[in-house]
C-alpha atoms as a PDB file:
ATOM      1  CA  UNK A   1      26.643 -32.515  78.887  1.00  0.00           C
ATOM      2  CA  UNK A   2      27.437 -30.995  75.091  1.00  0.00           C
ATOM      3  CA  UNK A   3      27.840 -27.081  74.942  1.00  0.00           C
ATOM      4  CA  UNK A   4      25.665 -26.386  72.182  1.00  0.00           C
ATOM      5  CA  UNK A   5      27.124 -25.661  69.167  1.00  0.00           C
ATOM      6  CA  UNK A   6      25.684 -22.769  67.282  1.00  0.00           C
ATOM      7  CA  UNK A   7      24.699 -22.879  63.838  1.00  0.00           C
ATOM      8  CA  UNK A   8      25.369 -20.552  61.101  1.00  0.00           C
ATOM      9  CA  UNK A   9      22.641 -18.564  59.725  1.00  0.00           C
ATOM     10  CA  UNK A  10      22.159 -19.130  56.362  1.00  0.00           C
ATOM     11  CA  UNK A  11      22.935 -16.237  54.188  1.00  0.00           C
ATOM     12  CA  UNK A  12      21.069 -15.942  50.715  1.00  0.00           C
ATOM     13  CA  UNK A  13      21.657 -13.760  47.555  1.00  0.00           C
ATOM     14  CA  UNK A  14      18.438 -10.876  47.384  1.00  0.00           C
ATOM     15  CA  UNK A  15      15.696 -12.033  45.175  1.00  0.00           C
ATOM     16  CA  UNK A  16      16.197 -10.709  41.766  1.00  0.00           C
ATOM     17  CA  UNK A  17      14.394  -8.006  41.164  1.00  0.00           C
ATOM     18  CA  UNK A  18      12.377  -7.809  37.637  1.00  0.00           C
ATOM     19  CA  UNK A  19      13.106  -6.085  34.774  1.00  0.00           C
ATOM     20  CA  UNK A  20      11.718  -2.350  35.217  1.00  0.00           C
ATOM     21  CA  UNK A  21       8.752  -2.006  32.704  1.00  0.00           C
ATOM     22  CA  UNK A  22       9.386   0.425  30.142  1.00  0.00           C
ATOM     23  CA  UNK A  23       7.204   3.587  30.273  1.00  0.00           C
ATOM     24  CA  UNK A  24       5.152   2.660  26.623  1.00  0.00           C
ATOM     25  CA  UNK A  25       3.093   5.816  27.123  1.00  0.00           C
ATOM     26  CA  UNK A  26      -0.889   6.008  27.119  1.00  0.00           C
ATOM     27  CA  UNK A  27      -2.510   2.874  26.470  1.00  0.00           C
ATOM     28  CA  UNK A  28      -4.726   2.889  23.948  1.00  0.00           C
ATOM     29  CA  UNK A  29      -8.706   2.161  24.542  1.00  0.00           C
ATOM     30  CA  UNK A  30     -10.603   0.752  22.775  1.00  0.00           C
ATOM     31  CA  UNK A  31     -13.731   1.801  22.071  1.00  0.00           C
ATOM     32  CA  UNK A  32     -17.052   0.730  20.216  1.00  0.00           C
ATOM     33  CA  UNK A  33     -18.192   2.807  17.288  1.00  0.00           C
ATOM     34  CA  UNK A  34     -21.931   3.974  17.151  1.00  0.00           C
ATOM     35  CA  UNK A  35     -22.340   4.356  13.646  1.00  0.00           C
ATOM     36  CA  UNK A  36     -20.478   3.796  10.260  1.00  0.00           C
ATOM     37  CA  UNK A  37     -17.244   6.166   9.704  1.00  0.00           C
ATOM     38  CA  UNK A  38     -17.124   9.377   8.458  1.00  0.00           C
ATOM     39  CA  UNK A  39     -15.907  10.080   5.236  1.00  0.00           C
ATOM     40  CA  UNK A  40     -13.632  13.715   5.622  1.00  0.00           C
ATOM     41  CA  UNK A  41     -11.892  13.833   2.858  1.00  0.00           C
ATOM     42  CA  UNK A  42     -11.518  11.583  -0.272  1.00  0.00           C
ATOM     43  CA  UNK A  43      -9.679  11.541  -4.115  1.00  0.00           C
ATOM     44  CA  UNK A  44      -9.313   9.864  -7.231  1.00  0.00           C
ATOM     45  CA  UNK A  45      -6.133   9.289  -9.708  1.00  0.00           C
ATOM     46  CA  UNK A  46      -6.605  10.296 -12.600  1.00  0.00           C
ATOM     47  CA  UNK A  47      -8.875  13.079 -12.392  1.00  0.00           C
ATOM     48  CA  UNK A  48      -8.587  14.348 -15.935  1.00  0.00           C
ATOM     49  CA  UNK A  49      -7.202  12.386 -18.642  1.00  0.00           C
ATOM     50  CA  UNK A  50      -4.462  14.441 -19.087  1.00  0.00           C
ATOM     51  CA  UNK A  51      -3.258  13.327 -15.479  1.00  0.00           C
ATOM     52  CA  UNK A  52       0.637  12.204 -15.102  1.00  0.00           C
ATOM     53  CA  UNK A  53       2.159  10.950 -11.839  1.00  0.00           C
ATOM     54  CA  UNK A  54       4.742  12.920 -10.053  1.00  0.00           C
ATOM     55  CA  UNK A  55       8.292  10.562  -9.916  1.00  0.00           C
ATOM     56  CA  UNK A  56       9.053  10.316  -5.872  1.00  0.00           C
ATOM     57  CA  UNK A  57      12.672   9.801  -5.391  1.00  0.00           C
ATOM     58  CA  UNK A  58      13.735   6.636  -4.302  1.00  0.00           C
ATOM     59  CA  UNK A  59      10.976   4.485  -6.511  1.00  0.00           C
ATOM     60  CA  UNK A  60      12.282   3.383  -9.944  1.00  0.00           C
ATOM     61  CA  UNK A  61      10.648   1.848 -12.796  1.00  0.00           C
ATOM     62  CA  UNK A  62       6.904   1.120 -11.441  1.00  0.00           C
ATOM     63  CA  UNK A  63       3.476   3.271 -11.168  1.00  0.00           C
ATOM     64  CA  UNK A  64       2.624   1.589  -8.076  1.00  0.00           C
ATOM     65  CA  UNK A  65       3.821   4.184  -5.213  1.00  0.00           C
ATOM     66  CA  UNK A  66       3.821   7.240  -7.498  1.00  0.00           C
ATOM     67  CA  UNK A  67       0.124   6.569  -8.065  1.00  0.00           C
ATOM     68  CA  UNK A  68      -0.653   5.681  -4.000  1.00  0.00           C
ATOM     69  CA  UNK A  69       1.477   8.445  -3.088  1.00  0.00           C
ATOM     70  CA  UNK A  70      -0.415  11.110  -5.331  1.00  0.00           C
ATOM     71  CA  UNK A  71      -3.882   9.896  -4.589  1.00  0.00           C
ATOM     72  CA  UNK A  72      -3.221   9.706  -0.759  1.00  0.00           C
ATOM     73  CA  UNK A  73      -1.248  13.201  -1.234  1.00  0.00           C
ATOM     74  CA  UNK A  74      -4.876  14.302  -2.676  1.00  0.00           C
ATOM     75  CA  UNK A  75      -6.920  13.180  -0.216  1.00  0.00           C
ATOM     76  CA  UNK A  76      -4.712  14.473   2.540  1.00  0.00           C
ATOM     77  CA  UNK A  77      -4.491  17.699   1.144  1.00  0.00           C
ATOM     78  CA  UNK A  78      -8.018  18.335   0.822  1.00  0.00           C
ATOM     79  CA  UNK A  79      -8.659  17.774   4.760  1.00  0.00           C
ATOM     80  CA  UNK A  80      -4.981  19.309   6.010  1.00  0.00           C
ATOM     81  CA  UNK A  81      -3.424  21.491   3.808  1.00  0.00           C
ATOM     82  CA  UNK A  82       0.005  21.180   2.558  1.00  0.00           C
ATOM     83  CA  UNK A  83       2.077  18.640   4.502  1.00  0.00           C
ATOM     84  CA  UNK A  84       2.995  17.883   7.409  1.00  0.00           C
ATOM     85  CA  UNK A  85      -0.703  17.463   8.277  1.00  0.00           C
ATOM     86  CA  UNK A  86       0.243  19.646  11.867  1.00  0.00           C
ATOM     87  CA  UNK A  87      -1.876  18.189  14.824  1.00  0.00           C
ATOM     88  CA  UNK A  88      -3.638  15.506  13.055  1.00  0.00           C
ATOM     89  CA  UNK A  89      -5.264  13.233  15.059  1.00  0.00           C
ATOM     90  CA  UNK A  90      -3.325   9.477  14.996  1.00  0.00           C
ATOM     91  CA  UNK A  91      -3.944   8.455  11.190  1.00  0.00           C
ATOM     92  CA  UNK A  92      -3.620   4.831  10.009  1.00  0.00           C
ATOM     93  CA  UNK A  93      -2.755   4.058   6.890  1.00  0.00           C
ATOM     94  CA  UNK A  94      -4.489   1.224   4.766  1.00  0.00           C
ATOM     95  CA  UNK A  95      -3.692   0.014   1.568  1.00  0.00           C
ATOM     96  CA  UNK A  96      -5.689  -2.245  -0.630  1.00  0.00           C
ATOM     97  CA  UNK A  97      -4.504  -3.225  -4.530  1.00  0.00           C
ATOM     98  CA  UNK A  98      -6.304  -6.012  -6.128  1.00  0.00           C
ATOM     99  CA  UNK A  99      -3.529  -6.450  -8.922  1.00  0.00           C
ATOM    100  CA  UNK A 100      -0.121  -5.678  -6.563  1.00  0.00           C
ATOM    101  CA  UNK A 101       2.879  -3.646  -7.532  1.00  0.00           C
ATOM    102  CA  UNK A 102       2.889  -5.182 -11.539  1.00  0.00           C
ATOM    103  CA  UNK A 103       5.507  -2.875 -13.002  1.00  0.00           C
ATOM    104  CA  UNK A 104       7.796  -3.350 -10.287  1.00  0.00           C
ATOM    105  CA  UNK A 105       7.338  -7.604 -10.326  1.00  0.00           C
ATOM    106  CA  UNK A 106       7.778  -6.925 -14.277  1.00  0.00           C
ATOM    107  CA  UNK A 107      10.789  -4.753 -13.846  1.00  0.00           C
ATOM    108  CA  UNK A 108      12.264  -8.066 -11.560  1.00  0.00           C
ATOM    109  CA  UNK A 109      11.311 -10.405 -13.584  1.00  0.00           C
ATOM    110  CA  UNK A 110      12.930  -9.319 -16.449  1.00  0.00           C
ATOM    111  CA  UNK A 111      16.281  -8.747 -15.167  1.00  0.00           C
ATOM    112  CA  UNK A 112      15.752 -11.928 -14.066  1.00  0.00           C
ATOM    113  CA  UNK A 113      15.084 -13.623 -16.952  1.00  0.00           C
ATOM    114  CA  UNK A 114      17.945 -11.391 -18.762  1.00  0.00           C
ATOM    115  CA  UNK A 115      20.907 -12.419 -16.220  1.00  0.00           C
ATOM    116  CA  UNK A 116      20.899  -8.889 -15.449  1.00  0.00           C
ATOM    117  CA  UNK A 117      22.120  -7.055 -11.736  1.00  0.00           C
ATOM    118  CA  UNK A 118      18.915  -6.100  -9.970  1.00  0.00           C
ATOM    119  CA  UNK A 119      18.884  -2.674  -8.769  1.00  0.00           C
ATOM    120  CA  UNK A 120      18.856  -2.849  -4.901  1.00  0.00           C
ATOM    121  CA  UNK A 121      15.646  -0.266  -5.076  1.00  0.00           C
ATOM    122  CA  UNK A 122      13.153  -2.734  -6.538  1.00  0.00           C
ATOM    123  CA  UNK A 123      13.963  -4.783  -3.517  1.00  0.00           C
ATOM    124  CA  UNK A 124      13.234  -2.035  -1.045  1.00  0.00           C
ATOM    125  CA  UNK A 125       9.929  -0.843  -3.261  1.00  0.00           C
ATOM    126  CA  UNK A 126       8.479  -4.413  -3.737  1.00  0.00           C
ATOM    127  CA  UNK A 127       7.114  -4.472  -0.561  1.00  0.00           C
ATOM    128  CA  UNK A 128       4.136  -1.950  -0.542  1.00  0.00           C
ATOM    129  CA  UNK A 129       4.749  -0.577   3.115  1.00  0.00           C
ATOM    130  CA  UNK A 130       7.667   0.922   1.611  1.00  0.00           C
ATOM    131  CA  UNK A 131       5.457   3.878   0.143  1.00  0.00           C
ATOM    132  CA  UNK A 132       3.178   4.037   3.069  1.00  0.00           C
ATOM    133  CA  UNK A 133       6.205   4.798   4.926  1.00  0.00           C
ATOM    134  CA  UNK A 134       7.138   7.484   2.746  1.00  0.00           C
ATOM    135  CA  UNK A 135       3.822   9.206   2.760  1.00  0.00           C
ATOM    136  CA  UNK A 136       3.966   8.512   6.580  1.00  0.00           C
ATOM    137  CA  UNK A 137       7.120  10.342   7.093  1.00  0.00           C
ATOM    138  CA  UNK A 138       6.162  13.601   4.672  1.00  0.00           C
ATOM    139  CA  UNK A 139       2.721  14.209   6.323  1.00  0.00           C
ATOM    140  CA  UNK A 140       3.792  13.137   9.829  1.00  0.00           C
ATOM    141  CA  UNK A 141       1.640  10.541  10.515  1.00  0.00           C
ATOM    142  CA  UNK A 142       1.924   8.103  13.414  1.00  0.00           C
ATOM    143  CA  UNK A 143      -0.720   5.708  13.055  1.00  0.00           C
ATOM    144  CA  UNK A 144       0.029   1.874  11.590  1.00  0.00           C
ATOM    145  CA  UNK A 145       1.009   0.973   8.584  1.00  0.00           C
ATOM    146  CA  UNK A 146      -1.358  -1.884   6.647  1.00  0.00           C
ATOM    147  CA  UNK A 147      -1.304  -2.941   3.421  1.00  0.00           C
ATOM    148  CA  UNK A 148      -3.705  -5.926   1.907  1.00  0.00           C
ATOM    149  CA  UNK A 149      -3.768  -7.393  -1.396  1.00  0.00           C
ATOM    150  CA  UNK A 150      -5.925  -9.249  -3.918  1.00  0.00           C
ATOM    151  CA  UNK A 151      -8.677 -10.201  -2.160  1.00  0.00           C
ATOM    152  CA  UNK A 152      -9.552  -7.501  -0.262  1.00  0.00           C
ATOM    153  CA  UNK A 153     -10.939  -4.631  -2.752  1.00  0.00           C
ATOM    154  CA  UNK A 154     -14.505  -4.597  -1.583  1.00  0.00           C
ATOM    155  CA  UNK A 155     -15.459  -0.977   0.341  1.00  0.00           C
ATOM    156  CA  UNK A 156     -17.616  -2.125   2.496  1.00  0.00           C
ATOM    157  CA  UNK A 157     -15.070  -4.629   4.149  1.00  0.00           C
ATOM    158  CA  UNK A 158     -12.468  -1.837   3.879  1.00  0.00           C
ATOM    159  CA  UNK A 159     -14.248   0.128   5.654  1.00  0.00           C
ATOM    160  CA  UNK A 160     -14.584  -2.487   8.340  1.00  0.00           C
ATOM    161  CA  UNK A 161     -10.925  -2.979   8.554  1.00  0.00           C
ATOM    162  CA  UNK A 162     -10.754   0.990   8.968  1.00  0.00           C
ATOM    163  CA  UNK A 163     -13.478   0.481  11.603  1.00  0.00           C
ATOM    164  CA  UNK A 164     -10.994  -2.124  13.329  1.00  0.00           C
ATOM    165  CA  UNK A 165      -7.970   0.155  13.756  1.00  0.00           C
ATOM    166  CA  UNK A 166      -9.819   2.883  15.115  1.00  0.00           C
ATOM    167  CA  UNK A 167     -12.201   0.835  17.452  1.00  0.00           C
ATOM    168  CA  UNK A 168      -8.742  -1.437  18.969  1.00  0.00           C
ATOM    169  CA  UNK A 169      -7.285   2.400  19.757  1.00  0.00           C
ATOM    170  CA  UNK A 170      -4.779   1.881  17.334  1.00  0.00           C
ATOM    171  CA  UNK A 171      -5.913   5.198  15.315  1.00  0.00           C
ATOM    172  CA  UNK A 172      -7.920   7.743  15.455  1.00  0.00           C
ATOM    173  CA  UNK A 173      -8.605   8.156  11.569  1.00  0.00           C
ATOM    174  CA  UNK A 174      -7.885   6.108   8.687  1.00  0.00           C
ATOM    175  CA  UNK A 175      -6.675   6.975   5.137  1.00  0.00           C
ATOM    176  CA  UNK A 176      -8.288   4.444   2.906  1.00  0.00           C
ATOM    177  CA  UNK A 177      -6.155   3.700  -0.499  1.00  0.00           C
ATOM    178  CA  UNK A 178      -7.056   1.088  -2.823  1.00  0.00           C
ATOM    179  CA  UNK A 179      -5.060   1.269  -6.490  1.00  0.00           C
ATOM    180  CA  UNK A 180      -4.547  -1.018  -9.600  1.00  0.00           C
ATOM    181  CA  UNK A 181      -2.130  -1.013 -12.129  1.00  0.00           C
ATOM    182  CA  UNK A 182      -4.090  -1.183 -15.534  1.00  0.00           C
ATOM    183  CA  UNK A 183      -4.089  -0.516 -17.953  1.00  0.00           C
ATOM    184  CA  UNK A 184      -5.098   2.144 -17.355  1.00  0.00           C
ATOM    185  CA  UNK A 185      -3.668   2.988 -13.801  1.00  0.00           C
ATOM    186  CA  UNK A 186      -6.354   4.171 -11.429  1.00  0.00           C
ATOM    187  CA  UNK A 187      -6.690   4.792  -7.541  1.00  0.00           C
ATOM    188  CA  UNK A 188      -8.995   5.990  -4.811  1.00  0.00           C
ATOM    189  CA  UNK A 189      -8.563   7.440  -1.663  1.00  0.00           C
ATOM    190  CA  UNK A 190     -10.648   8.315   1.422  1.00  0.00           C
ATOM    191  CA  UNK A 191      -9.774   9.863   5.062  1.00  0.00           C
ATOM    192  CA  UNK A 192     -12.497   8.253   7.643  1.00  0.00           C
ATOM    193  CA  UNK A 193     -13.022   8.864  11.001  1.00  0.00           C
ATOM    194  CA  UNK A 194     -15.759   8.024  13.634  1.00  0.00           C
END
């Protein structure tokens, strides 16, 4: 008779544990809206003809952000005060322009066409997130960032987008800003909430 011959236990490597998941904080809700939004603030460029945009450092050659910066700056300083707009509920920003940034694809175009260096700013303000950030950042606002163009200029459906944010949990209010370069230059703005 055979001794038995012992076998060796099998020895395996621990199960890899997963990745930990990162603490995101709250999650937001979402939530169904009983009624259309509120309107809590709103503001026009130009109010008077005599009107002329403030320059915002960092934007060169172009209307475009001066004139959504001011008319947003309006509208937020008729609800909060001077900025930073202190405890304000999560704000979304949404941008609508029909006609675009035109002075700064003009601006582009014709250094462009001229062989001419183009300065490294039109690059960064060509994209029209770049001023939402900026009024984001001066008024402390947290909310998303969302700008549309030609095609969506109708209220009522931009009020339905600002219905969207806020009923998906992503805001709590929205700041409304639709502008076109002219002639003449114009823009609206409107703070809504539920």
């Amino acid at each position: 008779m055979t001794a038995p011959t012992s076998v060796p236990a099998l020895v395996t490597d621990p199960a890899p544990s997963a990745p930990p998941v990162p603490d995101v904080g709250p999650v937001a809700v979402p939530r169904l809206l009983a009624g259309p939004l509120r309107v809590l603030a709103r503001a026009r460029w130009p109010e008077r003809p005599a009107d002329e945009l403030p320059a915002i450092a960092g934007f060169v050659e172009s209307a475009f952000s001066p004139l959504v910066a001011e008319t947003a700056e309006r509208c937020l300083r008729a609800h909060h005060g001077p900025p930073p707009a202190a405890g304000a509920p999560r704000t979304a920003l949404l941008l609508a322009s029909p006609s675009g940034d035109t002075g700064t694809a003009d601006a582009l175009a014709r250094a462009t066409a001229n062989g001419q260096r183009v300065a490294p700013l039109l690059f960064f303000q060509s994209n029209p997130n770049a001023v939402l950030g900026h009024l984001a950042a001066r008024w402390q606002l947290d909310g998303p960032v969302v700008a549309l163009g030609p095609g969506f200029d109708d209220e009522r459906e931009l009020h339905d987008r600002a219905a969207l944010l806020i009923e998906d949990g992503d805001a709590e209010q929205v700041l409304v800003v639709t502008a076109v370069q002219g002639p003449p230059d114009h823009a609206t703005a409107v703070l809504l909430a539920p």
